[in-house]
C-alpha atoms as a PDB file:
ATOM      1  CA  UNK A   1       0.000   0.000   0.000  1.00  0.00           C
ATOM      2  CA  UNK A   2       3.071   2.487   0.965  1.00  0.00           C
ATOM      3  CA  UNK A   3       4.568   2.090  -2.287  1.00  0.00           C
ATOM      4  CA  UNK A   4       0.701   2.540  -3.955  1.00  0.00           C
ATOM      5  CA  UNK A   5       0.799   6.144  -2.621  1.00  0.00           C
ATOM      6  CA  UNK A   6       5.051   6.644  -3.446  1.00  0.00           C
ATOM      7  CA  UNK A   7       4.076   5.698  -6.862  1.00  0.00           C
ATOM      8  CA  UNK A   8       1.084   8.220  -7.115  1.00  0.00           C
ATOM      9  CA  UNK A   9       2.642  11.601  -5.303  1.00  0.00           C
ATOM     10  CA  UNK A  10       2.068  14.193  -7.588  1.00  0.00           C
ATOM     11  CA  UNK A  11      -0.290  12.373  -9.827  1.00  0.00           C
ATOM     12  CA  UNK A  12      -4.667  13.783  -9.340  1.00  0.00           C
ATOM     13  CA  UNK A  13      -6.689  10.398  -9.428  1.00  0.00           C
ATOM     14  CA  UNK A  14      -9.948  12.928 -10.475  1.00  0.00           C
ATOM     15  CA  UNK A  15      -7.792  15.762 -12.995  1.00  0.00           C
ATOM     16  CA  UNK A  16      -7.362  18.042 -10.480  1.00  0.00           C
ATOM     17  CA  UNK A  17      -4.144  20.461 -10.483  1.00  0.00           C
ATOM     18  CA  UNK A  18      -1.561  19.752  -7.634  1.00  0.00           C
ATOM     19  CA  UNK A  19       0.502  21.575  -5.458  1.00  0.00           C
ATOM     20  CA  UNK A  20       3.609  21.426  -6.945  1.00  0.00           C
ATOM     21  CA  UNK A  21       6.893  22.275  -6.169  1.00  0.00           C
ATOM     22  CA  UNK A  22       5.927  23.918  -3.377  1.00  0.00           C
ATOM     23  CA  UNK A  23       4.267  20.857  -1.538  1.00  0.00           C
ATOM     24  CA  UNK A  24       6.682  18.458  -3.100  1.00  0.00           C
ATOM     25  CA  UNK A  25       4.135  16.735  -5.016  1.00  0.00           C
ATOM     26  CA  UNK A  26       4.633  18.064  -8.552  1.00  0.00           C
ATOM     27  CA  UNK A  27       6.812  14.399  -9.084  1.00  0.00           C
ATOM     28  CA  UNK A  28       6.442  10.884  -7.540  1.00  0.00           C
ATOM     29  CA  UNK A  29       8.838  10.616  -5.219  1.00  0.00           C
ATOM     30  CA  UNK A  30      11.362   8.026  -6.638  1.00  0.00           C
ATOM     31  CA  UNK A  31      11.169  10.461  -9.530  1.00  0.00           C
ATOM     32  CA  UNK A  32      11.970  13.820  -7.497  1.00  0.00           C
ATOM     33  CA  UNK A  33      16.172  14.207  -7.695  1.00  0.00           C
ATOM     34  CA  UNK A  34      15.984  17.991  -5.138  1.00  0.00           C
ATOM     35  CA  UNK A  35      14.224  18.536  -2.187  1.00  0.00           C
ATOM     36  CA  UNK A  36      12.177  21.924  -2.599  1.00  0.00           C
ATOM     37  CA  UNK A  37       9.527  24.290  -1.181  1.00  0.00           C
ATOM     38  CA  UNK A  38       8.472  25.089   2.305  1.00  0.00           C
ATOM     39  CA  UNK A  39       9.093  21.971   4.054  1.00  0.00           C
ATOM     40  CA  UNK A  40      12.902  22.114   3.068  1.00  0.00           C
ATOM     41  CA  UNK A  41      13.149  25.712   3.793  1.00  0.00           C
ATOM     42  CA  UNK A  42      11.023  25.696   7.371  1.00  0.00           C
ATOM     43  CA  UNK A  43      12.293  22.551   8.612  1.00  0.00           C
ATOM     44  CA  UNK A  44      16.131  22.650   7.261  1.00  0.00           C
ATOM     45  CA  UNK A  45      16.453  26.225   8.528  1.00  0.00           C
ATOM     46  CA  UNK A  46      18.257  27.117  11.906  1.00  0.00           C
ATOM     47  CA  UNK A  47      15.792  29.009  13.747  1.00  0.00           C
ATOM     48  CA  UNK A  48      16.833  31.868  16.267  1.00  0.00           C
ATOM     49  CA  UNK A  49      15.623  35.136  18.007  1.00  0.00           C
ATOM     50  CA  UNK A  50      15.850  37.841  19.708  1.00  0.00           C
ATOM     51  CA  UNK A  51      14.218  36.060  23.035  1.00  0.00           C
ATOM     52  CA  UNK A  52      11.192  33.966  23.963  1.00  0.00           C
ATOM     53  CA  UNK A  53       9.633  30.888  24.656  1.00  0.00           C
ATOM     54  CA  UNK A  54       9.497  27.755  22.117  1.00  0.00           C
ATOM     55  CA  UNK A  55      11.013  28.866  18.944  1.00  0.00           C
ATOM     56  CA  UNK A  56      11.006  25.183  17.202  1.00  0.00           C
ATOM     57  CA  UNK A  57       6.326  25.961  17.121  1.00  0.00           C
ATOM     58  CA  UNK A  58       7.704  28.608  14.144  1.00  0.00           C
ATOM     59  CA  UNK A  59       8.066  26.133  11.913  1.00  0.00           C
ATOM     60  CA  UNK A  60       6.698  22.762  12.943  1.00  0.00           C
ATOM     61  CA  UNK A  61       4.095  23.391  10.100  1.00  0.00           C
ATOM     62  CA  UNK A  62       1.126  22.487  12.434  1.00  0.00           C
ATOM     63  CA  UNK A  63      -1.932  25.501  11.519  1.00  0.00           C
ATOM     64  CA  UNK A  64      -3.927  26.729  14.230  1.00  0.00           C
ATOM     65  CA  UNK A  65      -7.389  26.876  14.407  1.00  0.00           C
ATOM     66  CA  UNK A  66      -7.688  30.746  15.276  1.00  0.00           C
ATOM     67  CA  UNK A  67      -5.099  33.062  16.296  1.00  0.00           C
ATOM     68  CA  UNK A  68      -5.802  32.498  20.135  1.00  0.00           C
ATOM     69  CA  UNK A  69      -5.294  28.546  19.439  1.00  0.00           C
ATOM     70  CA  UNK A  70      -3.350  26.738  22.324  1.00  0.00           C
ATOM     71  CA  UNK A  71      -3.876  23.540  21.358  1.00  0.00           C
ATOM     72  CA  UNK A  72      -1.140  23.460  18.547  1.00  0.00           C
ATOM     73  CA  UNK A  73       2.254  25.086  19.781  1.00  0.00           C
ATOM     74  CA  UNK A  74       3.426  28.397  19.331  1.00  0.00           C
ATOM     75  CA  UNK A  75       6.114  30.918  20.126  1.00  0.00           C
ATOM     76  CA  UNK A  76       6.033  34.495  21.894  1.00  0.00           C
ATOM     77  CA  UNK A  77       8.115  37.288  23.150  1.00  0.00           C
ATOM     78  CA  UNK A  78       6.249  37.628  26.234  1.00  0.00           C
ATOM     79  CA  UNK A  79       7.024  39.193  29.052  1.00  0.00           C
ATOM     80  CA  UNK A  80       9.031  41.579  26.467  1.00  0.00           C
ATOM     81  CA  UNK A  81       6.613  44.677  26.058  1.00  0.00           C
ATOM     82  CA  UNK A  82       6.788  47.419  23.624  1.00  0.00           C
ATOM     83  CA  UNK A  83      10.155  46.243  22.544  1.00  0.00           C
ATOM     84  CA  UNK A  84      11.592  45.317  18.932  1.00  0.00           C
ATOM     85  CA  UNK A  85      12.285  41.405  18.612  1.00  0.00           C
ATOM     86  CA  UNK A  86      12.596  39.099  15.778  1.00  0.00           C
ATOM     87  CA  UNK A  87      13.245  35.441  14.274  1.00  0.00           C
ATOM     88  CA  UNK A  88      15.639  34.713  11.755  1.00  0.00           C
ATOM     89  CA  UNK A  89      15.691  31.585   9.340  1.00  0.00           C
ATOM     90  CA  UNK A  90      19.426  30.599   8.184  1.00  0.00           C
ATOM     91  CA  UNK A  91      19.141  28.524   5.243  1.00  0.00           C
ATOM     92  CA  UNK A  92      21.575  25.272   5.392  1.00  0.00           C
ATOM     93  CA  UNK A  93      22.674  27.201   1.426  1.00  0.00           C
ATOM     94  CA  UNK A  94      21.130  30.294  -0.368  1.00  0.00           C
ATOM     95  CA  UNK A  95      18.266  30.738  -1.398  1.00  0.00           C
ATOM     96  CA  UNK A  96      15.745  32.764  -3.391  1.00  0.00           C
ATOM     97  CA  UNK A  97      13.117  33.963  -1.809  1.00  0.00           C
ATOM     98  CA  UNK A  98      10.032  36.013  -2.279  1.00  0.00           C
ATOM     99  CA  UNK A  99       6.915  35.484  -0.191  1.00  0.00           C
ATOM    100  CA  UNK A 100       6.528  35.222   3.686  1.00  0.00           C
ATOM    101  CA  UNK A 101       3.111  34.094   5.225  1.00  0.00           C
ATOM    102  CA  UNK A 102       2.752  34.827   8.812  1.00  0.00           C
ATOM    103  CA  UNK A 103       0.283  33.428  11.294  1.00  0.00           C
ATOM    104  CA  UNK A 104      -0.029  35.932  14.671  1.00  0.00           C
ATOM    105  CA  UNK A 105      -0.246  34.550  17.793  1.00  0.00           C
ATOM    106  CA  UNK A 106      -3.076  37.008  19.668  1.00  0.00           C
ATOM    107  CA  UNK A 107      -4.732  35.600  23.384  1.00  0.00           C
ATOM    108  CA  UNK A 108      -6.783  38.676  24.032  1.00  0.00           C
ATOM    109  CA  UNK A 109      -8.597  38.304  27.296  1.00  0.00           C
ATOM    110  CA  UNK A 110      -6.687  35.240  28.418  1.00  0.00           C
ATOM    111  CA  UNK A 111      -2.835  36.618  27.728  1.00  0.00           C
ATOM    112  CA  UNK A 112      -0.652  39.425  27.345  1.00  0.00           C
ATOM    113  CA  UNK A 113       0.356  38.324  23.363  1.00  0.00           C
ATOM    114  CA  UNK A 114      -1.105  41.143  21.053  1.00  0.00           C
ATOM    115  CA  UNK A 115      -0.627  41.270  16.974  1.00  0.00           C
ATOM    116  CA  UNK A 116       1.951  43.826  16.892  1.00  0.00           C
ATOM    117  CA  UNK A 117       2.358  47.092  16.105  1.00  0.00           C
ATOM    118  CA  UNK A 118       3.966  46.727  12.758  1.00  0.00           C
ATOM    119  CA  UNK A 119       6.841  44.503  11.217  1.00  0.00           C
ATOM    120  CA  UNK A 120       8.992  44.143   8.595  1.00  0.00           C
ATOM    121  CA  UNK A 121      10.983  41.609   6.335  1.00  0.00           C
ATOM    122  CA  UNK A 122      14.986  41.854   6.170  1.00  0.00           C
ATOM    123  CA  UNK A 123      17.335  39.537   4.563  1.00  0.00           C
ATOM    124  CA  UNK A 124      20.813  39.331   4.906  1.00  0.00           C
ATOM    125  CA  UNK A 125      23.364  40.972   2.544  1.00  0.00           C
ATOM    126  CA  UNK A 126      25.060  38.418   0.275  1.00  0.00           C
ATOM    127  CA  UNK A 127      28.355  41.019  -0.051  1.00  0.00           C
ATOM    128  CA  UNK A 128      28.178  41.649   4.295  1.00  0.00           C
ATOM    129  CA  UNK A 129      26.922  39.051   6.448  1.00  0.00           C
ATOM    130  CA  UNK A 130      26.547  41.274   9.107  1.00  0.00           C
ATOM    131  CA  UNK A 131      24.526  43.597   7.288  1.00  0.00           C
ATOM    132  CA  UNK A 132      20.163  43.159   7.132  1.00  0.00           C
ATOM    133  CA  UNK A 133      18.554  44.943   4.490  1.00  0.00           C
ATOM    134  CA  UNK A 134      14.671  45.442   3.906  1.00  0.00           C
ATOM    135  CA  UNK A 135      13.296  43.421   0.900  1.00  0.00           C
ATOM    136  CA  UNK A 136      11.242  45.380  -1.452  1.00  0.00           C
ATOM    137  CA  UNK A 137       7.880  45.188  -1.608  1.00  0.00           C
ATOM    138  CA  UNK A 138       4.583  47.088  -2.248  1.00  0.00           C
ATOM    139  CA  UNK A 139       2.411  44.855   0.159  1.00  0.00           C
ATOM    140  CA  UNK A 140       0.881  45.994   3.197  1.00  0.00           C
ATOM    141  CA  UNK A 141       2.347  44.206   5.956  1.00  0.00           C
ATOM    142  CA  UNK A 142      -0.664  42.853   7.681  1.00  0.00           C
ATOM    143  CA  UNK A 143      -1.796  41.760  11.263  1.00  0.00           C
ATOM    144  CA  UNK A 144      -4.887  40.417  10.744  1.00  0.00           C
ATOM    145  CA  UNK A 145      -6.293  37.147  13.420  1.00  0.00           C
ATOM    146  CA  UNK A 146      -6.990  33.980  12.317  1.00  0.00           C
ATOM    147  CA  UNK A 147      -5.448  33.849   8.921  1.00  0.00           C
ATOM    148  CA  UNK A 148      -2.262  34.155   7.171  1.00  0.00           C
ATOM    149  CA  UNK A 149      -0.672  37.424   6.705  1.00  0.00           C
ATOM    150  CA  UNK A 150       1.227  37.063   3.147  1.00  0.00           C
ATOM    151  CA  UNK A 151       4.023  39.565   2.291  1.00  0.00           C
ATOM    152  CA  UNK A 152       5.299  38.537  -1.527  1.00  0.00           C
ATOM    153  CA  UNK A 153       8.715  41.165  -2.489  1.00  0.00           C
ATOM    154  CA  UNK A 154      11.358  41.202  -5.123  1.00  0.00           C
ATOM    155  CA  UNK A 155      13.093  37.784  -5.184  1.00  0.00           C
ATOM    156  CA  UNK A 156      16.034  37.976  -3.143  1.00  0.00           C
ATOM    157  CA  UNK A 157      18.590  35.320  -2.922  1.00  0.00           C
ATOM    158  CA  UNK A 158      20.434  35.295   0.478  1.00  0.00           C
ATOM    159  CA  UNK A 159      21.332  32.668   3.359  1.00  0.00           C
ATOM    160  CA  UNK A 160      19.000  34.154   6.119  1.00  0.00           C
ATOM    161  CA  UNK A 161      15.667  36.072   5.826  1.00  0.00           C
ATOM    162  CA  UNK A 162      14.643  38.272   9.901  1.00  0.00           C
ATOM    163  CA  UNK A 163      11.575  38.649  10.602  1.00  0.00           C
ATOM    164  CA  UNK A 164      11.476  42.055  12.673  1.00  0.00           C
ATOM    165  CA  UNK A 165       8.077  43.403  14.979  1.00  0.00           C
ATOM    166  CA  UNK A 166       7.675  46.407  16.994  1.00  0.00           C
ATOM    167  CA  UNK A 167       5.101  45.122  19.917  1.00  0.00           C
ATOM    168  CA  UNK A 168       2.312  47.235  21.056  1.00  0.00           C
ATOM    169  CA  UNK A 169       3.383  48.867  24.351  1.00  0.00           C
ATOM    170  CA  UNK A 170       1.448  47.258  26.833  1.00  0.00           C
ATOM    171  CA  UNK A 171       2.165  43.560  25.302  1.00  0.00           C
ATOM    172  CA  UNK A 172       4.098  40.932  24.049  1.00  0.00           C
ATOM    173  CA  UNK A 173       3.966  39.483  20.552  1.00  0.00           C
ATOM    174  CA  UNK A 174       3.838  35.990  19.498  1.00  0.00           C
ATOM    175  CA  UNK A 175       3.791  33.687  16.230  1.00  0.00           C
ATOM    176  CA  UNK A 176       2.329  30.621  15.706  1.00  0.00           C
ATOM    177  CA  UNK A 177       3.476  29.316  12.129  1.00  0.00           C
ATOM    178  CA  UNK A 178       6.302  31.695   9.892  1.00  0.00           C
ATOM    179  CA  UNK A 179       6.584  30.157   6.015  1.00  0.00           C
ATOM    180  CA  UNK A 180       9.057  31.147   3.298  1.00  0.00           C
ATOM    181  CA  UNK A 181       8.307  30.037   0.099  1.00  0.00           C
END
């Protein structure tokens, strides 16, 4: 049965279009020769930040229900108020890159973790490692509950992409799921 569904990856039974790349599923597996999309780039990526609690929830690719959702894991700043923090993804090589989706962690009337005040995308500088530079993009950088907020900008090919809030000043800020595609 195993080898049924091997055999079948990236093949519709009823017409329908696939995920592709992205999902891995554009190929049967024995046929696939490079790992691609957002489970390579989530789950090979070294994760850190600036603080907090349970950084490994950014990309364990489990989708809450609702922003307030504690029954899947995510990660937070708390009790850092009214402060900048971020996460960072190091890619194990460069990459190119040019959407983020970000899921807020927000437990109004249970919690002190608020969608924050604003944020912004950085990657780092292929020429100066040390150096973090915007990515360019028109998009509004959203913070809206219980969905996905999607940031697509210029393709940039670097070995780290930061993602940078300002919390509001009473509260902490908190993610549940970060993707890079």
């Amino acid at each position: 049965m195993a080898k049924f569904f091997l055999d079948i990856r990236g093949k519709s039974l009823d017409g329908r279009e696939l995920g592709g790349k992205y999902n891995q599923d554009h190929l049967p597996i024995v046929d696939q020769n490079e790992a691609v999309g957002h489970a390579v780039r989530a789950s090979n990526s070294t994760v850190s930040v600036s603080y907090g609690k349970n950084p490994q929830a950014l990309n364990d690719q489990l989708e809450p229900k609702n922003s307030i959702d504690h029954s899947v894991p995510y990660y937070h700043w708390w009790p850092h108020k009214g402060t900048t923090e971020w996460v960072e993804y190091e890619f194990p090589r460069k990459a190119e890159v040019s959407t983020i989706e970000v899921y807020w962690f927000d437990d109004t009337g249970i919690g002190e973790c608020r969608l924050p005040k604003s944020w912004k995308i950085l990657y780092r500088d292929s020429k100066d490692e040390n150096k973090w530079r915007p990515v360019y993009t028109t998009d509004l950088y959203g913070t809206d509950k219980d969905k996905f907020n999607v940031i697509t900008f210029e393709t940039v090919r670097t070995g780290a992409l930061r993602l940078e809030i300002i919390s509001q000043p009473e509260f902490a800020g908190g993610i549940h799921e970060l993707r890079v595609k």
